[in-house]
PDB file of N, CA and C in Angstrom:
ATOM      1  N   UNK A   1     111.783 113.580  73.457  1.00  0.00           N
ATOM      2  CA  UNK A   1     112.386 112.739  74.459  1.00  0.00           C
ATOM      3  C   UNK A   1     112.850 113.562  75.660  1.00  0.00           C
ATOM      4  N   UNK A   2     113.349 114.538  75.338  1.00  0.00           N
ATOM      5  CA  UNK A   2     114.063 115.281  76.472  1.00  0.00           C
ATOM      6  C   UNK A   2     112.574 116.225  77.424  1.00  0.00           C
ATOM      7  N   UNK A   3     111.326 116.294  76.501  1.00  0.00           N
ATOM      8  CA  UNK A   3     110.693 116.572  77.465  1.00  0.00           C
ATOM      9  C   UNK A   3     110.054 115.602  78.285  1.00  0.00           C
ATOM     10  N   UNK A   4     109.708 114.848  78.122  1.00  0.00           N
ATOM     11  CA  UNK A   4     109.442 113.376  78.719  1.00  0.00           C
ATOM     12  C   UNK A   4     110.699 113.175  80.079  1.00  0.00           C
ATOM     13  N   UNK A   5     112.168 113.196  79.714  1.00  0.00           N
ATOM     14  CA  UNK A   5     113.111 113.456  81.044  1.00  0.00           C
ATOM     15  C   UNK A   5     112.550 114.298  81.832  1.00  0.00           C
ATOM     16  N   UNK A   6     112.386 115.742  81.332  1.00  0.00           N
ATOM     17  CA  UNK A   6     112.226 117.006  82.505  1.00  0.00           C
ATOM     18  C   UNK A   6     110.846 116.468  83.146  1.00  0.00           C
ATOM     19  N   UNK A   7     109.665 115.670  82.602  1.00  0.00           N
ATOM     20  CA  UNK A   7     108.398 115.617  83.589  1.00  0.00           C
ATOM     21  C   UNK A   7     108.744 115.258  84.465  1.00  0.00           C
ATOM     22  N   UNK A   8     109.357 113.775  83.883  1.00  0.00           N
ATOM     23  CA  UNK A   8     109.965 112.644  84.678  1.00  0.00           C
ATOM     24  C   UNK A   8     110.482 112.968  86.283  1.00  0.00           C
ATOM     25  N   UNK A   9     111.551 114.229  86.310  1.00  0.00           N
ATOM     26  CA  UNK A   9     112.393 114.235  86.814  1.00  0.00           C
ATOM     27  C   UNK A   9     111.330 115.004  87.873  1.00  0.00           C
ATOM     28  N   UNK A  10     110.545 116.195  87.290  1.00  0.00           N
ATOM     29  CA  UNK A  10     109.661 116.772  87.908  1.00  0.00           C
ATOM     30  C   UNK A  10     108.672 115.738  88.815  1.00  0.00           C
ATOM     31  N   UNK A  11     108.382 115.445  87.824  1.00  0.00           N
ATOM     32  CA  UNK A  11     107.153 114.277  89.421  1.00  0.00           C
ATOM     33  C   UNK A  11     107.861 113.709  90.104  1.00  0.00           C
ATOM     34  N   UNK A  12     109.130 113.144  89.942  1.00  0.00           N
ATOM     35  CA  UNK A  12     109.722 112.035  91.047  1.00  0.00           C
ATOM     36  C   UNK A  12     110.191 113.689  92.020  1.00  0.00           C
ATOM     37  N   UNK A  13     110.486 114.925  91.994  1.00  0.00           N
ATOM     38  CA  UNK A  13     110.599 115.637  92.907  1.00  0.00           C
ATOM     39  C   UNK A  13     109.738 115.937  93.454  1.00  0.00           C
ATOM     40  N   UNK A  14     108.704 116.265  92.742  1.00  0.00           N
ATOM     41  CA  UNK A  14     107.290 116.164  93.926  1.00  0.00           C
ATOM     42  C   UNK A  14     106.864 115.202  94.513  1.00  0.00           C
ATOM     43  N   UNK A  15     106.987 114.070  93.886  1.00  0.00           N
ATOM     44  CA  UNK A  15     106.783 113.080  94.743  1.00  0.00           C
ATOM     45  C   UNK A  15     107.071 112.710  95.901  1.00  0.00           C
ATOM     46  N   UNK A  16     108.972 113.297  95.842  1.00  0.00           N
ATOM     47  CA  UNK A  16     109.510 113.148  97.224  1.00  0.00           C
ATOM     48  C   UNK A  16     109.308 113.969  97.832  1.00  0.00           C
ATOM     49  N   UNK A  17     108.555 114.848  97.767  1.00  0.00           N
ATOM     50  CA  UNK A  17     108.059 116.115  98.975  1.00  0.00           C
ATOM     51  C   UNK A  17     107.099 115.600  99.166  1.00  0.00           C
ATOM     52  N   UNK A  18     106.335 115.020  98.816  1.00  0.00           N
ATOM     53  CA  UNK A  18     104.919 114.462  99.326  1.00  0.00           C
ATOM     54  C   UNK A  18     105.423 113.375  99.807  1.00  0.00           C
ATOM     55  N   UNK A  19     106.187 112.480 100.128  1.00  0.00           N
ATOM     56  CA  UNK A  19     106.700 111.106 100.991  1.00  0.00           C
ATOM     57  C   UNK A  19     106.966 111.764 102.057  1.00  0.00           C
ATOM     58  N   UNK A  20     108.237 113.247 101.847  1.00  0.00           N
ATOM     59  CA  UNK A  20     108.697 113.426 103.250  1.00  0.00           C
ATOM     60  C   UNK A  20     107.816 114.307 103.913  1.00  0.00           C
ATOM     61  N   UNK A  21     106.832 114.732 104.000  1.00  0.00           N
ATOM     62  CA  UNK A  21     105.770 115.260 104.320  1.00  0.00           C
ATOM     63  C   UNK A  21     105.993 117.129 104.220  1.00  0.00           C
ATOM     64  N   UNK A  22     106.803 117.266 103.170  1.00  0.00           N
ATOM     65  CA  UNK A  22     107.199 118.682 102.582  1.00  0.00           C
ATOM     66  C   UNK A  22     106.092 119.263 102.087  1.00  0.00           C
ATOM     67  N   UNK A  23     105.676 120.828 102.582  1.00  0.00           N
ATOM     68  CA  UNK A  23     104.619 121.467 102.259  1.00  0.00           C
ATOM     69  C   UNK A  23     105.437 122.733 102.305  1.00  0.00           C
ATOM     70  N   UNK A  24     105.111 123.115 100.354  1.00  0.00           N
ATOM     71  CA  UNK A  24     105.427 124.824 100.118  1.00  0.00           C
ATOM     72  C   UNK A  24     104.359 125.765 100.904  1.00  0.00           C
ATOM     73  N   UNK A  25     105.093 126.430 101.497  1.00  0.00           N
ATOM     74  CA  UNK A  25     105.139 127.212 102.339  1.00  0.00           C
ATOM     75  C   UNK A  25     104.004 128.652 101.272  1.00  0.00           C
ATOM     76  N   UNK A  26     103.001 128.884 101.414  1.00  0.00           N
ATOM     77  CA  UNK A  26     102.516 129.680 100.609  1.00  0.00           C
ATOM     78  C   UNK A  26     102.317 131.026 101.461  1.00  0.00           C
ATOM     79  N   UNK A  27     102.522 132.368 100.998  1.00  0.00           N
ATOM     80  CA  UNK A  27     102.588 133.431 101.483  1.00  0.00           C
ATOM     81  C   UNK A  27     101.118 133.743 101.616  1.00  0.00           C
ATOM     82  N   UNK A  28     100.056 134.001 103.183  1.00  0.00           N
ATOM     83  CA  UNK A  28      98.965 134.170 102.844  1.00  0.00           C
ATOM     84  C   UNK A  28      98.751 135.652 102.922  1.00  0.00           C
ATOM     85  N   UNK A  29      97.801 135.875 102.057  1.00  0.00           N
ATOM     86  CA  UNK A  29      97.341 137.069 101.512  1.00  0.00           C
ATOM     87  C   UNK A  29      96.129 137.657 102.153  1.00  0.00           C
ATOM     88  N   UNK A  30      96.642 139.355 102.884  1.00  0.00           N
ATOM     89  CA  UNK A  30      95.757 139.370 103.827  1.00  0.00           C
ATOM     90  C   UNK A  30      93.922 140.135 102.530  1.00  0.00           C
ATOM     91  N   UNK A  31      93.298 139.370 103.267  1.00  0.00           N
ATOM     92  CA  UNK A  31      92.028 139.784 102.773  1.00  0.00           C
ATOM     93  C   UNK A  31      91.357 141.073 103.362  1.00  0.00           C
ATOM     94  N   UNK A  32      90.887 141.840 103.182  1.00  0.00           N
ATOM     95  CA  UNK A  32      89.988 143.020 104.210  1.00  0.00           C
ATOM     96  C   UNK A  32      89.104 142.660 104.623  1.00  0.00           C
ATOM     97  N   UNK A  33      88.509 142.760 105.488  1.00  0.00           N
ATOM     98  CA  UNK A  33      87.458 142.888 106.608  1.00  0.00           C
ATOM     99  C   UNK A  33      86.094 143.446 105.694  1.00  0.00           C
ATOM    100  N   UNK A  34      85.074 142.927 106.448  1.00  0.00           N
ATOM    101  CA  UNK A  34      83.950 143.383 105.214  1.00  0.00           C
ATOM    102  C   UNK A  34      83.497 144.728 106.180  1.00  0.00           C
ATOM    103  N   UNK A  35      84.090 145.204 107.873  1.00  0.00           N
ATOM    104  CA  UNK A  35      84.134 146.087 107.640  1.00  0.00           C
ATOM    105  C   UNK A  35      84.823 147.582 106.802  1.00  0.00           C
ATOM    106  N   UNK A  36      86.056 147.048 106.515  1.00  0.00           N
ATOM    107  CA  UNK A  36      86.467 147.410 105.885  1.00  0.00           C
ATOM    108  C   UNK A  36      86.263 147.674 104.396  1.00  0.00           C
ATOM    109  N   UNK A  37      85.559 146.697 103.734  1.00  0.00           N
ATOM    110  CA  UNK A  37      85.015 147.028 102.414  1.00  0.00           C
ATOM    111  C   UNK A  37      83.580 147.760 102.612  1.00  0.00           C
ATOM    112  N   UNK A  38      82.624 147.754 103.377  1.00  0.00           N
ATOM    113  CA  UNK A  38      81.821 148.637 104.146  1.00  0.00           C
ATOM    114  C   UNK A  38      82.406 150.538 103.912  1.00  0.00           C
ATOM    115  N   UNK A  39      83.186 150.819 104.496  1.00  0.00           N
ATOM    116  CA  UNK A  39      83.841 151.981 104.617  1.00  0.00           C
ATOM    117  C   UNK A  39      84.594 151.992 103.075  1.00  0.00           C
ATOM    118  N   UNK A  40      85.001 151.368 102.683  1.00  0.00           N
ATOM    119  CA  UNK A  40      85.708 151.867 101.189  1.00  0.00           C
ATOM    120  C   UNK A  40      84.327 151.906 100.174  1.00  0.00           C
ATOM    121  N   UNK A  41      83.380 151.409 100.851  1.00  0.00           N
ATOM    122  CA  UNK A  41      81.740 151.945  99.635  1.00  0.00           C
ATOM    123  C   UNK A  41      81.110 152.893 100.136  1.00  0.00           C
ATOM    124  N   UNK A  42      81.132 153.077 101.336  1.00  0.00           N
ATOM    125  CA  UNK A  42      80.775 154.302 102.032  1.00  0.00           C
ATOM    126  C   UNK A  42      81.918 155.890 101.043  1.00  0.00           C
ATOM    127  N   UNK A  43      83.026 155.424 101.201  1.00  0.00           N
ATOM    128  CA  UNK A  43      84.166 156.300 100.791  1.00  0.00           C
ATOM    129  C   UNK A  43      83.497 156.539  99.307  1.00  0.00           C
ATOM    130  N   UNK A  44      83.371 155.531  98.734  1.00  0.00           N
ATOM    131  CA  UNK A  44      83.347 155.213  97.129  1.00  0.00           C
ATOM    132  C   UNK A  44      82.163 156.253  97.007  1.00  0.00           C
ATOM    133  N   UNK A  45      81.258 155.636  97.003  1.00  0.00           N
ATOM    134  CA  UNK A  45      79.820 156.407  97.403  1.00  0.00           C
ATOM    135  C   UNK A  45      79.844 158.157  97.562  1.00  0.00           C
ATOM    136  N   UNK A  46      80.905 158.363  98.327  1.00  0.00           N
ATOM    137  CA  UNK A  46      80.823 159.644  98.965  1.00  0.00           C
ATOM    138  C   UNK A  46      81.306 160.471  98.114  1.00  0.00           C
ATOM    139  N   UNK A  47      82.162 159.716  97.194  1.00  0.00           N
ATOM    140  CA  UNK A  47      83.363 160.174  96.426  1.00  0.00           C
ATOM    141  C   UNK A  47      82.543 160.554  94.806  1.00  0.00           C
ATOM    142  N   UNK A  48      81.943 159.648  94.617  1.00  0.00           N
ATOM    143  CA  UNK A  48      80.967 159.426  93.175  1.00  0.00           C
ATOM    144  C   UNK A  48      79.990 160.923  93.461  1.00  0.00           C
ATOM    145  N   UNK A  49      79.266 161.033  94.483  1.00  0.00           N
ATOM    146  CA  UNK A  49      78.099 162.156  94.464  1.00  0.00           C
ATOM    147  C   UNK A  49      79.134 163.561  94.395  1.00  0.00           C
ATOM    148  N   UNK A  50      80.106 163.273  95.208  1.00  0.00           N
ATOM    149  CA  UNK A  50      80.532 165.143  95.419  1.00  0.00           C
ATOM    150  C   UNK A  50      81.151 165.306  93.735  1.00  0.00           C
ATOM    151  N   UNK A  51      81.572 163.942  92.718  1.00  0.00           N
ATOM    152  CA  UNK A  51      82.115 164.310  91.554  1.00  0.00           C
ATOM    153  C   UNK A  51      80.960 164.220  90.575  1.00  0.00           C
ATOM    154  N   UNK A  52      79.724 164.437  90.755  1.00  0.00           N
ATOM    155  CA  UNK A  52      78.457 163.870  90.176  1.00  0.00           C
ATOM    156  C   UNK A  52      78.400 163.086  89.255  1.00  0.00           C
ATOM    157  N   UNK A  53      79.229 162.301  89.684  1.00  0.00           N
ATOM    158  CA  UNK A  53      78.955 160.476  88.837  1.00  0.00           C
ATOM    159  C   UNK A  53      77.531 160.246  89.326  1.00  0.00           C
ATOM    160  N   UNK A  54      77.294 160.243  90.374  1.00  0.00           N
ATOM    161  CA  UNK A  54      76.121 159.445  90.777  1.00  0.00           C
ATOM    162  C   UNK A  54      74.996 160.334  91.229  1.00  0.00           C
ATOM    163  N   UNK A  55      73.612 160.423  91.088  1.00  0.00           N
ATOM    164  CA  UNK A  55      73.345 161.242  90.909  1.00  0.00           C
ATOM    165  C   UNK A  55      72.169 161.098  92.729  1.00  0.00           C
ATOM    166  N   UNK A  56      72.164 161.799  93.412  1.00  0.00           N
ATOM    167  CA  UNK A  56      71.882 161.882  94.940  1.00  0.00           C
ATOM    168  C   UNK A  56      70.517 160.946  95.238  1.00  0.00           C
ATOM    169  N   UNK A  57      69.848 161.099  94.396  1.00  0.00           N
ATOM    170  CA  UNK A  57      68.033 161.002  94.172  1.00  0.00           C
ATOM    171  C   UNK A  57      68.246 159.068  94.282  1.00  0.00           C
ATOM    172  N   UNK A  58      69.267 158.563  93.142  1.00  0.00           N
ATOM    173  CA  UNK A  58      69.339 157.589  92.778  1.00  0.00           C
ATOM    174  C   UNK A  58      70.686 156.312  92.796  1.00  0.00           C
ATOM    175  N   UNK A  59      71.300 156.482  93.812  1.00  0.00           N
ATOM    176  CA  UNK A  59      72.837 156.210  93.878  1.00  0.00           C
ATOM    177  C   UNK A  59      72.955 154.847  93.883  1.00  0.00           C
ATOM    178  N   UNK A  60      71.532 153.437  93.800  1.00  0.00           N
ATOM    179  CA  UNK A  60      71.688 152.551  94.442  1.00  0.00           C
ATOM    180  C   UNK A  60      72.233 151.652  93.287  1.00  0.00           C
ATOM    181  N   UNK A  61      71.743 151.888  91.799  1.00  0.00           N
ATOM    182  CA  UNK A  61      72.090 151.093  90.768  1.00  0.00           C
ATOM    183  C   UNK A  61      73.269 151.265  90.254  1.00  0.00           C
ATOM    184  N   UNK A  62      74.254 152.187  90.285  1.00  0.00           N
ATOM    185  CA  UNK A  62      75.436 152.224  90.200  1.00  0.00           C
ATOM    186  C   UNK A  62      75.939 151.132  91.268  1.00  0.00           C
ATOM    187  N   UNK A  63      75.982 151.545  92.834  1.00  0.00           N
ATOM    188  CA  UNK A  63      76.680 151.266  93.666  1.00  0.00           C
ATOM    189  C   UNK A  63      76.374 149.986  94.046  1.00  0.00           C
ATOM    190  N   UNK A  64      75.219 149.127  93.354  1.00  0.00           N
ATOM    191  CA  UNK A  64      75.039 147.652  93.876  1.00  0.00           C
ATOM    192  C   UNK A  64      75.816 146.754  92.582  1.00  0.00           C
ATOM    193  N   UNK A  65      76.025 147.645  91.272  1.00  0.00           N
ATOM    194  CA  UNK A  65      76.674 147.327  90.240  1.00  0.00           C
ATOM    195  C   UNK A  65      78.694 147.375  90.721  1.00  0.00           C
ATOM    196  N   UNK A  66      78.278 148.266  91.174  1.00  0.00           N
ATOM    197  CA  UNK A  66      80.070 148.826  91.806  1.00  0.00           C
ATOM    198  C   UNK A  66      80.551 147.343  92.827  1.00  0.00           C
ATOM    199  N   UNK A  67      79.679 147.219  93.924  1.00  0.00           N
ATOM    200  CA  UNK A  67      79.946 146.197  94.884  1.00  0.00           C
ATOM    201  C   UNK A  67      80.024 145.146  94.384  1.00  0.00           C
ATOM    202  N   UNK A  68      79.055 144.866  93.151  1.00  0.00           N
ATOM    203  CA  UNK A  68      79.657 143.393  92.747  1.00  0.00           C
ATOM    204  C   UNK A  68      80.301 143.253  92.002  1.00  0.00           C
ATOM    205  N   UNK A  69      80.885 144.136  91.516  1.00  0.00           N
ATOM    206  CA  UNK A  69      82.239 144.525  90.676  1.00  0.00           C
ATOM    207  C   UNK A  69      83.091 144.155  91.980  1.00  0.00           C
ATOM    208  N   UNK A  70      83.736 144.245  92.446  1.00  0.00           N
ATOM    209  CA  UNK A  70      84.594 144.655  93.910  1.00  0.00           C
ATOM    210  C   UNK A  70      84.243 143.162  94.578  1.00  0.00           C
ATOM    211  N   UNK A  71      83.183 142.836  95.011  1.00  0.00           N
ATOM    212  CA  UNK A  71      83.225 141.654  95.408  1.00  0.00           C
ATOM    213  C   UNK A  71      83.921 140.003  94.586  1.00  0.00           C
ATOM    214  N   UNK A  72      83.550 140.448  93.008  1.00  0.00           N
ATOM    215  CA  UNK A  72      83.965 139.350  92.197  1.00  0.00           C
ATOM    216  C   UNK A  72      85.754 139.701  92.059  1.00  0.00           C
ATOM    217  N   UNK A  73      86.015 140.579  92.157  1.00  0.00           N
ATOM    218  CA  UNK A  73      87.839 141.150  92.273  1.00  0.00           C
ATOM    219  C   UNK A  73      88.547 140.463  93.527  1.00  0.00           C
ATOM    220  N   UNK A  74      87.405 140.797  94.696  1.00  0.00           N
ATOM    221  CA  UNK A  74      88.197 140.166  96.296  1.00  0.00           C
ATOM    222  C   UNK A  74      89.709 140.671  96.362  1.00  0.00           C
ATOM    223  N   UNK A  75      89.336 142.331  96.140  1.00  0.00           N
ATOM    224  CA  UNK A  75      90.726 142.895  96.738  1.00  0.00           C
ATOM    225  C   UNK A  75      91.247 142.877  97.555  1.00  0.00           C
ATOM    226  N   UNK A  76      92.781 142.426  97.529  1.00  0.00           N
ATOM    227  CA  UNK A  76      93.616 142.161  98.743  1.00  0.00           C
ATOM    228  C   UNK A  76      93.725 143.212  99.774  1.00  0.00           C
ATOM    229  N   UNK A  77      94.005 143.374 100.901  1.00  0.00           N
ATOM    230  CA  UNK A  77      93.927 145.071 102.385  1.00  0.00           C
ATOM    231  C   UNK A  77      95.145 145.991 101.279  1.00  0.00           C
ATOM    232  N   UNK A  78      95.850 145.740 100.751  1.00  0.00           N
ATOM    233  CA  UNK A  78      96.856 146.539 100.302  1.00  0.00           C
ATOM    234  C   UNK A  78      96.297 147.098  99.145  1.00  0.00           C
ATOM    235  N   UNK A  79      95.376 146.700  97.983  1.00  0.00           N
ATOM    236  CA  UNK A  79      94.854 147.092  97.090  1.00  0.00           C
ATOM    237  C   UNK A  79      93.650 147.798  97.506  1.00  0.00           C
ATOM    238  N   UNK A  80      93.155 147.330  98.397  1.00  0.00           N
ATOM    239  CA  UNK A  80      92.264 148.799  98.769  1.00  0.00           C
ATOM    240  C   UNK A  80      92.708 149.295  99.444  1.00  0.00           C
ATOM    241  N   UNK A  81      93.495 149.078 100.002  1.00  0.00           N
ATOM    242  CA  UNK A  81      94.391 151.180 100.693  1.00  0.00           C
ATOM    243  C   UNK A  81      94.585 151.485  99.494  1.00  0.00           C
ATOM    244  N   UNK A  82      95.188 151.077  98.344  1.00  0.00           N
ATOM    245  CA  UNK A  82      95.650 152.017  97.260  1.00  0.00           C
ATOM    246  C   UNK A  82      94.273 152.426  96.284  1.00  0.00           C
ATOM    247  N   UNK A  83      92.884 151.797  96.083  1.00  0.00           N
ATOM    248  CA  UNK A  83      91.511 152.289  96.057  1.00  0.00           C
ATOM    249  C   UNK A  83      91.290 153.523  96.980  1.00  0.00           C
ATOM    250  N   UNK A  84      91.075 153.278  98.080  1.00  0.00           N
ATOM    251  CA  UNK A  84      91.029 154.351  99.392  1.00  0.00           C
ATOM    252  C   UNK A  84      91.844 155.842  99.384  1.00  0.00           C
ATOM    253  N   UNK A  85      93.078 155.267  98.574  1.00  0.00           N
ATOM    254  CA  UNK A  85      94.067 156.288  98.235  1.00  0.00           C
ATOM    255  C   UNK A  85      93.804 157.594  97.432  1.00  0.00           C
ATOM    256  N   UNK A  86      93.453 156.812  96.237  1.00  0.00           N
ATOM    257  CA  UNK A  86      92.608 157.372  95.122  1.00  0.00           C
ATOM    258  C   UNK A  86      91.417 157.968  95.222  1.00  0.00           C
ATOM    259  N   UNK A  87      91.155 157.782  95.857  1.00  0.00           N
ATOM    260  CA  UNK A  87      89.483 158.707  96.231  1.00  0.00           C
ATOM    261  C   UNK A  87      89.854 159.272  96.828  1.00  0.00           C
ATOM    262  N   UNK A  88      90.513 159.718  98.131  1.00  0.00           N
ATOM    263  CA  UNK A  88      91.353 160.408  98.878  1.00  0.00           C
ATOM    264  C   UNK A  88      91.713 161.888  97.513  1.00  0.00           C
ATOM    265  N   UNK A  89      92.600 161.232  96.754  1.00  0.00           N
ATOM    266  CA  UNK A  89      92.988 162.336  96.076  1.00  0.00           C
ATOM    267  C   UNK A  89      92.330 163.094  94.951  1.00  0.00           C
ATOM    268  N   UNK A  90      91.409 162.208  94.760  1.00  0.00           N
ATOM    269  CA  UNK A  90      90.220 162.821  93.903  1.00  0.00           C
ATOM    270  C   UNK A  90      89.397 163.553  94.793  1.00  0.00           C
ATOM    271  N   UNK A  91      89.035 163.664  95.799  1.00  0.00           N
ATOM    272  CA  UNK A  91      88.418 164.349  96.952  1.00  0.00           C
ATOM    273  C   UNK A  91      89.017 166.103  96.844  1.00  0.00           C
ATOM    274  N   UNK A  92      90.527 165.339  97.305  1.00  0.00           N
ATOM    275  CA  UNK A  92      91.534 166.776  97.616  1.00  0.00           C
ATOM    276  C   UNK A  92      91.416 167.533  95.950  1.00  0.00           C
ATOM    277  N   UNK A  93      91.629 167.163  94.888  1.00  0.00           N
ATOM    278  CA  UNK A  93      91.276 167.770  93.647  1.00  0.00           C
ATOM    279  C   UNK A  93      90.203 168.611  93.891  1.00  0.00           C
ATOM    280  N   UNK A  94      88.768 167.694  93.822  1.00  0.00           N
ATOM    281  CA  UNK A  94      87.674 168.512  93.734  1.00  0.00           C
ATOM    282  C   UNK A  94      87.218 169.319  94.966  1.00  0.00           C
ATOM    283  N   UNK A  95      88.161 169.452  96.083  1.00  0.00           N
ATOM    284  CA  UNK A  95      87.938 170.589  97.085  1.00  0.00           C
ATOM    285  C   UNK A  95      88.693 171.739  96.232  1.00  0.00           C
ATOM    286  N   UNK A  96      89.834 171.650  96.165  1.00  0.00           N
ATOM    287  CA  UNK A  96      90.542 172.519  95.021  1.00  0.00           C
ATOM    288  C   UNK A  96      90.066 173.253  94.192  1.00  0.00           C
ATOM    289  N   UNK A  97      89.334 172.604  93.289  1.00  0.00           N
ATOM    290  CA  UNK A  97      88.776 173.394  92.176  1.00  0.00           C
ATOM    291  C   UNK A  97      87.420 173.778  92.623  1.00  0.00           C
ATOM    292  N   UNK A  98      86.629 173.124  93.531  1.00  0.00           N
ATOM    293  CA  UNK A  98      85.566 173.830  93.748  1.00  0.00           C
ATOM    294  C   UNK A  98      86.203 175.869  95.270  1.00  0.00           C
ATOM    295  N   UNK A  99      87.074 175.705  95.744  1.00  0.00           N
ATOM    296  CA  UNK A  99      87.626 176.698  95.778  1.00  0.00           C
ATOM    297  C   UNK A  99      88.249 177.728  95.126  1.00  0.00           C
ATOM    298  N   UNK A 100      88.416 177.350  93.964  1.00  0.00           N
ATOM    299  CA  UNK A 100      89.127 178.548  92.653  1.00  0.00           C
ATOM    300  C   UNK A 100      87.739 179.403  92.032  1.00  0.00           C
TER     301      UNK A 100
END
């Protein structure tokens, strides 16, 4: 019974936001630029051969597997700076050790 009250009470409040022409306010979420995802596969890409994930001759079946990985995700601009980030520092690593 008492959940039957709480629906109750719930739809007649939405309801009255939809009479008074009340719309939640939704925070929009910035998307990246497909130049921007462009340059983070370029990055990606660049990042995979110098760590020989990918091998130079043949880079396309990984990286068309990678993109639609990434495309079905539809990372938000803030989640790929922090992608972008990461390769960044995997970069600075393997300059490192290829200097020792």
């Amino acid at each position: 019974m008492a959940v039957q009250v709480i629906a109750y009470e719930v739809r007649m409040a939405w309801l009255a936001t939809q009479e008074n022409g009340e719309q939640v306010e939704h925070e929009e979420t910035p998307y990246p630029l497909v130049d921007d995802l462009e340059r983070f596969y370029g990055h990606l890409e660049q990042t995979l051969l110098a760590t020989g994930f990918i091998r130079e001759n043949h880079p396309g079946q990984v990286m068309n597997k990678l993109r639609r990985l990434f495309t079905r995700a539809r990372p938000e601009s803030q989640e790929l700076n922090i992608l972008r980030g990461i390769l960044a520092s995997i970069e600075q690593q393997n300059k490192g050790n290829k200097a020792e």
